[in-house]
Protein backbone atom coordinates (compact mmCIF):
# COMPACT_ATOMS: atom_id res chain seq x y z
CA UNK A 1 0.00 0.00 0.00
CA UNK A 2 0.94 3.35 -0.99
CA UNK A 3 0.77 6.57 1.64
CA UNK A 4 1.15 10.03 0.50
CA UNK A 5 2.29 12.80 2.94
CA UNK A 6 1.71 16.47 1.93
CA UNK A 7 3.34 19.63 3.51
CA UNK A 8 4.22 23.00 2.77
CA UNK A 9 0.94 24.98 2.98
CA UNK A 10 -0.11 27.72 5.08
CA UNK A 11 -1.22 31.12 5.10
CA UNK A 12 0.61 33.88 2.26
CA UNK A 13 -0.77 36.87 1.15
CA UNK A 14 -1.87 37.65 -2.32
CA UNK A 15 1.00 37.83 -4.81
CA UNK A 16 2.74 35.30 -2.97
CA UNK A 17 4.37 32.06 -3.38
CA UNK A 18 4.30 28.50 -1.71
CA UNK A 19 5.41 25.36 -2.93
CA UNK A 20 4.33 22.08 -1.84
CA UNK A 21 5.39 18.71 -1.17
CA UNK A 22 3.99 14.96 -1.42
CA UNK A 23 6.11 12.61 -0.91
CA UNK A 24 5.25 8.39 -1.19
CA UNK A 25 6.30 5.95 1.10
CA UNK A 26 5.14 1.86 0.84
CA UNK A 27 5.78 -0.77 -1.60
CA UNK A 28 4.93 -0.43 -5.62
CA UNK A 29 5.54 -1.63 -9.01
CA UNK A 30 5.45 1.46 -10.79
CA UNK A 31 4.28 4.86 -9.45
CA UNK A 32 2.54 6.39 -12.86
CA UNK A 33 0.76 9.56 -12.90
CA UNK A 34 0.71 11.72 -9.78
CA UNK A 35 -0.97 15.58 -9.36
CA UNK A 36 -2.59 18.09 -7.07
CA UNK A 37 -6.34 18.83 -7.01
CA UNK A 38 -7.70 21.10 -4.76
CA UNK A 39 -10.92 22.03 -2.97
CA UNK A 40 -12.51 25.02 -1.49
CA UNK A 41 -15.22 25.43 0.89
CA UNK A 42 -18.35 24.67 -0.72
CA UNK A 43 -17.14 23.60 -3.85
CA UNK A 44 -16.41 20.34 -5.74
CA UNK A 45 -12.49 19.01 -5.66
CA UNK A 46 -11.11 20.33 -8.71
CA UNK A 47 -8.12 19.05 -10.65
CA UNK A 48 -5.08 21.66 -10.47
CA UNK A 49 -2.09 19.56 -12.34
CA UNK A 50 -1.04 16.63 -13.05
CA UNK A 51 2.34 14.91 -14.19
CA UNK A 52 2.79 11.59 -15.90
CA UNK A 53 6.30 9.32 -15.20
CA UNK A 54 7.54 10.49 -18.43
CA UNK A 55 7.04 14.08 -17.50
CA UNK A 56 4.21 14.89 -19.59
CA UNK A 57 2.11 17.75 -17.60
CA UNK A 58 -1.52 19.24 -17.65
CA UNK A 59 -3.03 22.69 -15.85
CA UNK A 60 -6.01 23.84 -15.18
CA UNK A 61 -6.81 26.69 -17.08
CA UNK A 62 -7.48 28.83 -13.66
CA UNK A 63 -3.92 28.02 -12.84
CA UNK A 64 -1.37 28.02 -16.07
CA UNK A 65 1.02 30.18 -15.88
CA UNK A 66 1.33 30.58 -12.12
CA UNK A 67 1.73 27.02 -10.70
CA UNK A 68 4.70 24.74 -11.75
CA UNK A 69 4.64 20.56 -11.41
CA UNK A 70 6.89 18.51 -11.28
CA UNK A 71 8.32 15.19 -9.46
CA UNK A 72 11.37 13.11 -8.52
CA UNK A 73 11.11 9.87 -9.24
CA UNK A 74 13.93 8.94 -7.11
CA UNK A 75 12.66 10.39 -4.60
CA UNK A 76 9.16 9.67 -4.51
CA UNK A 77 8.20 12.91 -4.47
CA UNK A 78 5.95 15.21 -6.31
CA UNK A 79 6.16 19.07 -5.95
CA UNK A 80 3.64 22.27 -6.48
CA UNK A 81 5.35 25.65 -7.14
CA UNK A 82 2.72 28.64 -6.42
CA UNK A 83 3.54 32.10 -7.45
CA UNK A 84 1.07 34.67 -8.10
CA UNK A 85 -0.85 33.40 -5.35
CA UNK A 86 -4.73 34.62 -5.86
CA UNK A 87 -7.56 34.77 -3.17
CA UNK A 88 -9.64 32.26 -5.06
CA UNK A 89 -6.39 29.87 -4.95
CA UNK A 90 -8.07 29.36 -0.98
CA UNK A 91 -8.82 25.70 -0.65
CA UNK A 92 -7.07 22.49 1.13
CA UNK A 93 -4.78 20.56 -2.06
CA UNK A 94 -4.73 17.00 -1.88
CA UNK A 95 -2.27 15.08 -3.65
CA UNK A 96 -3.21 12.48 -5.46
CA UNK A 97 -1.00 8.72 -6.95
CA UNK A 98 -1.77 6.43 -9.52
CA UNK A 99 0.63 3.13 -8.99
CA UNK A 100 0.90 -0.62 -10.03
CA UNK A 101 0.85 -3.45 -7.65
CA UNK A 102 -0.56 -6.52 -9.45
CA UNK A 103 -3.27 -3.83 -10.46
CA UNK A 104 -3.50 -0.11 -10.86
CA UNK A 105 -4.57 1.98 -7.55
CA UNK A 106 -5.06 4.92 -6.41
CA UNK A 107 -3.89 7.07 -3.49
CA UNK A 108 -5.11 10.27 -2.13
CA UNK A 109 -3.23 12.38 0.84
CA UNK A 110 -4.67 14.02 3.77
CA UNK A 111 -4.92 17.70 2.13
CA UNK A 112 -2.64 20.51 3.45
CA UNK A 113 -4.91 23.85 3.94
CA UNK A 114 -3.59 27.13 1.73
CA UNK A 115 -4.94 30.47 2.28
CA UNK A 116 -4.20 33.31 0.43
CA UNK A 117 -5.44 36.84 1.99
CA UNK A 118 -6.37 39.70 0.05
């Protein structure tokens, strides 16, 4: 089984940056697409980015331009760079795993809370 452990949030105010973590720990075949989704009070979880193993990344719209993905495989680890932080970018992010043990799964973390003030 696969755990994911998220840090790095917290409270910035608008204009400003945060990256955050995930990093996986447990036993796996091969650890495939991984990406952040967030959501905000009231609202549905939304998808924010995602990376495949080979690198190959997608944004939501709301987001392009201002967030950065990307992971180390070696390390198990998949990173969210936020600059330009925005008011509406409020919401807990969750990180999220694809992976193969004698079938694909899916993982999702605990969520790590990000505010942005205004």
């Amino acid at each position: 089984q696969v755990q994911l452990v998220e840090s790095g949030g917290g409270l910035v105010q608008a204009g400003g940056s945060l990256r955050l973590s995930c990093s996986a720990s447990g036993s796996f075949l091969t650890m495939n697409d991984m990406g952040w989704y967030r959501q905000a009070p009231g609202k549905q979880r939304e998808l924010v980015a995602t990376i495949t193993s080979g690198g190959r990344i997608n944004y939501a719209d709301s987001v392009k331009g201002r967030f950065t993905i990307s992971r180390d495989n070696a390390k198990r680890t998949v990173f969210l760079q936020m600059d330009s932080l925005k008011p509406e970018d409020t919401a807990v992010y969750y990180c999220n795993a694809h992976w193969l043990m004698m079938y694909a799964r899916e993982t999702w973390g605990q969520g790590t809370q990000v505010t942005v003030s205004s």
